[in-house]
Protein backbone atom coordinates (compact mmCIF):
# COMPACT_ATOMS: atom_id res chain seq x y z
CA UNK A 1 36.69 -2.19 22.44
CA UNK A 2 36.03 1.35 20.85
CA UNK A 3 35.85 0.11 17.23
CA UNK A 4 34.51 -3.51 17.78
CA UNK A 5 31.95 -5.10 15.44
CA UNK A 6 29.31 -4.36 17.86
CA UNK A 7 29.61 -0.98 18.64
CA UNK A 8 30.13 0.02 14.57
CA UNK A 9 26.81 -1.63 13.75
CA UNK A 10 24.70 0.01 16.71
CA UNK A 11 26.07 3.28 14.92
CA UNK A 12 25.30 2.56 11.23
CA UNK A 13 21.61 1.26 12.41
CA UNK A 14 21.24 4.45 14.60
CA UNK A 15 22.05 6.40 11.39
CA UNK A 16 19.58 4.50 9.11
CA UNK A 17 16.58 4.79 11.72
CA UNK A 18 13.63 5.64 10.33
CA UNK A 19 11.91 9.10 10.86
CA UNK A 20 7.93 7.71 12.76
CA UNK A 21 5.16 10.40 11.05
CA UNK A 22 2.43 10.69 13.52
CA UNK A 23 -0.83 9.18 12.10
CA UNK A 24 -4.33 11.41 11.60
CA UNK A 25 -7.42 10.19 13.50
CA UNK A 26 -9.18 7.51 11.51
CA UNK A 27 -5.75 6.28 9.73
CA UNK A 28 -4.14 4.01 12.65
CA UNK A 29 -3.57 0.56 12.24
CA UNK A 30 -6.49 -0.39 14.89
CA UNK A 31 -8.40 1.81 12.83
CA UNK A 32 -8.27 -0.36 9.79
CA UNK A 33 -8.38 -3.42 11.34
CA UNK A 34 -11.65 -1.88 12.68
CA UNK A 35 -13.20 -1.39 9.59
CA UNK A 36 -11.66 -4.22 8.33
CA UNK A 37 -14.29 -6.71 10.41
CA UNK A 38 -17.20 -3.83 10.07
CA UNK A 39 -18.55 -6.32 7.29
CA UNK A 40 -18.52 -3.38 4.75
CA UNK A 41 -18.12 -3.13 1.80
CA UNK A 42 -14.45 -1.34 1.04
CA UNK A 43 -14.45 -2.26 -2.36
CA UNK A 44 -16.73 0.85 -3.71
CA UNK A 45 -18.65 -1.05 -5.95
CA UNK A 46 -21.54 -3.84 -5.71
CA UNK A 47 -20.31 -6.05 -8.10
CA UNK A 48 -17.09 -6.88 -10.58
CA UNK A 49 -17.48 -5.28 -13.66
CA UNK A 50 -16.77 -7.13 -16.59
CA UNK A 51 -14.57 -5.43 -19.13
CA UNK A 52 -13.00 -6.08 -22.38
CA UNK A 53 -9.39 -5.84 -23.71
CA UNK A 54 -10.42 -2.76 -25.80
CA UNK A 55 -11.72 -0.77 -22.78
CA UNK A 56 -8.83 -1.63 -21.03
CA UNK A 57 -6.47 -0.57 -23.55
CA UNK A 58 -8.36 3.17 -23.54
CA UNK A 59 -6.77 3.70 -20.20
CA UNK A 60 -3.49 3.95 -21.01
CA UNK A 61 -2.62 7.58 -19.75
CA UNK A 62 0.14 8.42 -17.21
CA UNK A 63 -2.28 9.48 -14.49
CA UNK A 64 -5.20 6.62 -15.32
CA UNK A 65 -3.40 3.17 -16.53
CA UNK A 66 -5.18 -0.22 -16.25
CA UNK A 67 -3.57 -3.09 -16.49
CA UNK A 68 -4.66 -6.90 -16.54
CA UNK A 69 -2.75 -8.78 -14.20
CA UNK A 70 -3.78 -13.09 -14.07
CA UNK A 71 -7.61 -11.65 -15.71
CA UNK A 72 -7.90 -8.99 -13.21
CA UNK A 73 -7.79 -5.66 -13.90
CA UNK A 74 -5.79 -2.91 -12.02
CA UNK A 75 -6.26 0.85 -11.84
């Protein structure tokens, strides 16, 4: 009974639990969902931006890469 299936698995997932982080005001998942159906706009911009392959291919740094991913670009 000691080393049955059951009892080795509760003690391998008690192992791997995660640790929880307590969440700042403002950051919960209610929170989001909150300003989620606000209506705002969380993009930061008023419209898409068009840009070309060459501007694109300026950002190519380790702490500011674009890339274009199905004709959208990434940051």
């Amino acid at each position: 009974m000691r080393n049955s299936p059951q009892m080795l698995s509760a003690t391998n997932s008690d192992q791997r639990r995660r640790k929880k982080v307590a969440l700042k005001p403002g950051f919960s998942p209610l929170d989001w969902a909150r300003l989620l159906k606000s209506g705002e706009n969380l993009a930061g911009v008023d419209r898409p931006k068009l840009l070309t392959h060459e501007e694109v291919q300026k950002h190519n740094k380790r702490d500011d890469c674009w890339m274009i991913i199905g004709n959208k670009v990434y940051n």
